[in-house]
N, C-alpha and C. Protein backbone atom coordinates (compact mmCIF):
# COMPACT_ATOMS: atom_id res chain seq x y z
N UNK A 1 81.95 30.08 97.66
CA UNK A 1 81.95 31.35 96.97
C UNK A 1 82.83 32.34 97.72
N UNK A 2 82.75 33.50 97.17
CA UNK A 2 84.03 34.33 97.74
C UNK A 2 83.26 35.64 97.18
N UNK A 3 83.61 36.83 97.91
CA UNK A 3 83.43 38.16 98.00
C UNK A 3 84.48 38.89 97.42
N UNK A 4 84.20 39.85 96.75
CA UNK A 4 84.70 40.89 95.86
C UNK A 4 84.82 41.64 96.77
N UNK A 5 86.27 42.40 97.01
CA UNK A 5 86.86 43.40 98.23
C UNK A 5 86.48 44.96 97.44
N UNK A 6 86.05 45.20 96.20
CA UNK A 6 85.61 46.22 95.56
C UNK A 6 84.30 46.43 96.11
N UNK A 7 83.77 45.28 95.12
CA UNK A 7 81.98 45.81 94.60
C UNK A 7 81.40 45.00 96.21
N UNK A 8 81.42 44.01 96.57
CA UNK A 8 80.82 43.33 97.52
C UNK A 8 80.27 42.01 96.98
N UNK A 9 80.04 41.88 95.68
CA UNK A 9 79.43 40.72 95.04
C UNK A 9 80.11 39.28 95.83
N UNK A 10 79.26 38.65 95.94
CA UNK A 10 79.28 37.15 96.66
C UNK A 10 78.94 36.25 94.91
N UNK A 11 80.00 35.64 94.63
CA UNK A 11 80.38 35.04 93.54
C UNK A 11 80.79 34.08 92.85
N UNK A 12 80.54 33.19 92.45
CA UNK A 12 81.05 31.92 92.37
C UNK A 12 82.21 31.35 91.92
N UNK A 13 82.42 32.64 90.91
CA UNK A 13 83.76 32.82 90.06
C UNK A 13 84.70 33.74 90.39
N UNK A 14 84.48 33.74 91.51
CA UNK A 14 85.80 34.97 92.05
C UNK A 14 86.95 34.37 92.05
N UNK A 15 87.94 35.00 91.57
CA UNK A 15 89.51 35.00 91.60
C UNK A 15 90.33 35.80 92.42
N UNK A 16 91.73 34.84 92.82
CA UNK A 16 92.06 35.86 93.86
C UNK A 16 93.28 35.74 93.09
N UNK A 17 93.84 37.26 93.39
CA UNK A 17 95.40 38.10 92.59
C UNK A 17 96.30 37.81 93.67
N UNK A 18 97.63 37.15 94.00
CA UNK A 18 98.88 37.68 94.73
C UNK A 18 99.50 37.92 94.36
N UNK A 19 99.90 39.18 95.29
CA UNK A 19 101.23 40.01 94.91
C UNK A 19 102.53 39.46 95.01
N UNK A 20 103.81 40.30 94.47
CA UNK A 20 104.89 39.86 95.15
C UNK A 20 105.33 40.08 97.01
N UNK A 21 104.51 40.86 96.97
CA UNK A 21 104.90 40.92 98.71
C UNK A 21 103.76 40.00 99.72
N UNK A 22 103.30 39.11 99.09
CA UNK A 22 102.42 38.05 99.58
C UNK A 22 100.76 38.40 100.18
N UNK A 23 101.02 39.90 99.81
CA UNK A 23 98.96 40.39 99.64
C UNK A 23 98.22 39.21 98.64
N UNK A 24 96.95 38.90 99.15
CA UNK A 24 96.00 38.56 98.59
C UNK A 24 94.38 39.61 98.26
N UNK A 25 94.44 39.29 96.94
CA UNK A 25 92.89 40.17 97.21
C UNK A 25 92.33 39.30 96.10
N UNK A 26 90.83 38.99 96.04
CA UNK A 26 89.78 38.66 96.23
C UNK A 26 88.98 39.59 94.69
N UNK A 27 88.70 38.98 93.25
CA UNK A 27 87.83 39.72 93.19
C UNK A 27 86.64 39.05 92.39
N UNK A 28 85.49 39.98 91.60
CA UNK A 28 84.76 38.59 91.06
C UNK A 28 84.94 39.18 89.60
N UNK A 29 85.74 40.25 89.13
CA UNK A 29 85.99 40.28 87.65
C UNK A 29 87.35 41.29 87.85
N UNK A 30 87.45 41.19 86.19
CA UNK A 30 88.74 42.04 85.82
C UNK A 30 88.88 44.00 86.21
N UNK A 31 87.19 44.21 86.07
CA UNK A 31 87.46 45.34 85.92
C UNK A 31 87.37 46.17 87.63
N UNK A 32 87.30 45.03 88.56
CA UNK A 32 87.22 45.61 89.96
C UNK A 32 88.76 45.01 90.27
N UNK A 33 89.21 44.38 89.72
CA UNK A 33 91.00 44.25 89.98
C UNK A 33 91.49 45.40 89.45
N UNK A 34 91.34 45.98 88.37
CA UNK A 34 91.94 47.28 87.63
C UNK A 34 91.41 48.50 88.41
N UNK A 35 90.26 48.77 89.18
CA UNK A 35 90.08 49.65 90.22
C UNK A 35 90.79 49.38 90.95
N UNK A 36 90.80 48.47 91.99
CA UNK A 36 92.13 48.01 93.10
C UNK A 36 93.62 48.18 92.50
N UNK A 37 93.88 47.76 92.07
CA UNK A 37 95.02 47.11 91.58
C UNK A 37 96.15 48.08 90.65
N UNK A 38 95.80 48.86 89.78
CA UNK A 38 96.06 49.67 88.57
C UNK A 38 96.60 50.72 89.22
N UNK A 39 97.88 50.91 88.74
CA UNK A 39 98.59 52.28 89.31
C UNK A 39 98.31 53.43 88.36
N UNK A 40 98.09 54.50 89.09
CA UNK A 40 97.66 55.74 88.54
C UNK A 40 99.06 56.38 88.12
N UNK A 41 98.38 57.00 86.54
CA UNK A 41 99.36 57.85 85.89
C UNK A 41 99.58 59.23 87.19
N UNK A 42 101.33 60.01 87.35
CA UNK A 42 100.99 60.99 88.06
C UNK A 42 100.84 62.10 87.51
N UNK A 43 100.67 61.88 86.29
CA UNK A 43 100.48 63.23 85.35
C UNK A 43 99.10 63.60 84.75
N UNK A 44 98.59 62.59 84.22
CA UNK A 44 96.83 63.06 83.85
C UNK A 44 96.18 62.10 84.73
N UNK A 45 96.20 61.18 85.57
CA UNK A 45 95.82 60.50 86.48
C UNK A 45 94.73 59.43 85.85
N UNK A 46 94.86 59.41 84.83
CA UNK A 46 94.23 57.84 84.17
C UNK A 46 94.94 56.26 85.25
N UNK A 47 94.01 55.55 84.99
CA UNK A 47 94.79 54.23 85.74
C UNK A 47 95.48 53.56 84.51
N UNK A 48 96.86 53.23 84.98
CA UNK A 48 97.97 52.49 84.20
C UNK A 48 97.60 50.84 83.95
N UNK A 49 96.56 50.65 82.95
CA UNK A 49 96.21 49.21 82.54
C UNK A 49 96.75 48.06 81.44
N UNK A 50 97.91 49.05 80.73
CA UNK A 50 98.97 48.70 80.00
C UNK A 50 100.28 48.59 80.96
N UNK A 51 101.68 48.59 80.05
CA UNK A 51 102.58 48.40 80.72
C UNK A 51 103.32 49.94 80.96
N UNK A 52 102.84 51.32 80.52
CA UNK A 52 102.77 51.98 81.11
C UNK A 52 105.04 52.20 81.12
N UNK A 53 104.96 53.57 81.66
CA UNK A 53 106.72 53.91 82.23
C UNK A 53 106.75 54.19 83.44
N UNK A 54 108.07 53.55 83.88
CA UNK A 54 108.62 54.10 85.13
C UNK A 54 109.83 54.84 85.25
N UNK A 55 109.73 56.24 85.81
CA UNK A 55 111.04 56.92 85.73
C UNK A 55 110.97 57.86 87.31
N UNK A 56 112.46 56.98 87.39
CA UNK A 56 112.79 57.26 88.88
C UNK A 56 111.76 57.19 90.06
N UNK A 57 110.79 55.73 90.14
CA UNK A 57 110.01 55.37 90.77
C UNK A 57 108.77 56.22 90.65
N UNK A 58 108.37 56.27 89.80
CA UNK A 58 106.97 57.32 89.55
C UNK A 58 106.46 56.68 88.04
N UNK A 59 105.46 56.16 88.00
CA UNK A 59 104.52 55.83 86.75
C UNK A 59 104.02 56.88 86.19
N UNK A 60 104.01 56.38 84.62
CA UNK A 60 103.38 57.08 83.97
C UNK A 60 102.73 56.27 82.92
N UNK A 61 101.56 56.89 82.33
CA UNK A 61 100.88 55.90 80.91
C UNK A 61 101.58 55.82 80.12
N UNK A 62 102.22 56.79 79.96
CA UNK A 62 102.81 57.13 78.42
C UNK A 62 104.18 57.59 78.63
N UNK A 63 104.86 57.79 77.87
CA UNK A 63 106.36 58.71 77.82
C UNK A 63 105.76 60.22 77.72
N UNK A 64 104.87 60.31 77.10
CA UNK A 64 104.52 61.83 76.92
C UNK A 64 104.16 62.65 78.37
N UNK A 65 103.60 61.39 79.09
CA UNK A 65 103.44 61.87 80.49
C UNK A 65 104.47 61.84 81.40
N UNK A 66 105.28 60.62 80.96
CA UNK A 66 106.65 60.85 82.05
C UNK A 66 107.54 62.71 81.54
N UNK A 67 107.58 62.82 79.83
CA UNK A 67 108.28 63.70 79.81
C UNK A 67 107.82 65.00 80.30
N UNK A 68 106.29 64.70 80.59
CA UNK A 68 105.70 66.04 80.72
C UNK A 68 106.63 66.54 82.24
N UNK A 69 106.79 65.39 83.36
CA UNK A 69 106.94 65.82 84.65
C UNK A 69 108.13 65.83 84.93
N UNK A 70 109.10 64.24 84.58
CA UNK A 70 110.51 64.27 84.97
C UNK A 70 111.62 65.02 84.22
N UNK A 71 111.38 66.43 83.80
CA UNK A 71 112.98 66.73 82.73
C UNK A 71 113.66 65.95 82.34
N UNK A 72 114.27 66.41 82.75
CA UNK A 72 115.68 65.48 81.35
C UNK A 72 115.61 63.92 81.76
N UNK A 73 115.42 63.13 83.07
CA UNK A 73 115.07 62.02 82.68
C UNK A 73 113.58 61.31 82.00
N UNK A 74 112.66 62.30 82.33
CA UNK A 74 111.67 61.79 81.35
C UNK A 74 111.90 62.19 79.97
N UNK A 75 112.57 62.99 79.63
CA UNK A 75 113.16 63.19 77.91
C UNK A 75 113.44 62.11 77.43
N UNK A 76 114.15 61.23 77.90
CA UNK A 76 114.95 59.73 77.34
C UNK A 76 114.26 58.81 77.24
N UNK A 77 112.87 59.01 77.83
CA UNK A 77 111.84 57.91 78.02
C UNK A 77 111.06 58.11 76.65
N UNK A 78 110.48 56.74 75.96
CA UNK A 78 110.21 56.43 74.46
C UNK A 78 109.34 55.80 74.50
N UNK A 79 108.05 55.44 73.60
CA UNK A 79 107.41 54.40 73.51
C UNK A 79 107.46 53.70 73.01
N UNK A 80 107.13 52.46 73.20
CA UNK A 80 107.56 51.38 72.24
C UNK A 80 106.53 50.89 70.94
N UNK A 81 105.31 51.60 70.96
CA UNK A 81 104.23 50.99 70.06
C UNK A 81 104.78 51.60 68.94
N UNK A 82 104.86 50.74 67.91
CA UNK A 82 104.48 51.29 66.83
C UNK A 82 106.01 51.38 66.17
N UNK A 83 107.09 50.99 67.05
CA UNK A 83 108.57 51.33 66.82
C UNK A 83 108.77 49.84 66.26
N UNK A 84 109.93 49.98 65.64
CA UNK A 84 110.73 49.02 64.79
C UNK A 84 112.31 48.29 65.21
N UNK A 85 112.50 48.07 65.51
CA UNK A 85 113.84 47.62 65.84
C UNK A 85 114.97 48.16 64.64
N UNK A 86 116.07 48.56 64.75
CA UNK A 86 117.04 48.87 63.95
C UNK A 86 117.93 47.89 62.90
């Protein structure tokens, strides 16, 4: 069994996540990886559990949140739900 680096649970079904920079962590469900793991929006500070934007090394949930912070490069930033291809 294996220990959850979140909650502490000793588990039978724990899974472990590696990163690209060769971290390991340890957990016994999804939603204590998304506490660890999940990069925070820097604008309303929700955790980024979708695929979320990046502009000029700074996350955001949404485009609405990148545009809220980065000016004119978060202006150019778009979402993709719900869009159509041309």
């Amino acid at each position: 069994m294996a220990t959850c680096e979140v909650c502490g649970n000793d588990y039978w079904m724990a899974f472990e996540v590696r990163t690209v920079d060769g971290s390991r962590h340890t957990f016994d469900c999804f939603e204590c990886a998304v506490h660890k793991m999940a990069p925070i929006c820097e604008h309303c500070q929700i955790k980024i559990v979708g695929h979320g934007v990046e502009v000029s090394g700074r996350f955001f949930c949404c485009a609405h949140c990148a545009r809220a912070v980065e000016g004119e490069q978060g202006a150019e930033v778009r979402d993709a739900v719900g869009a159509r291809p041309a």
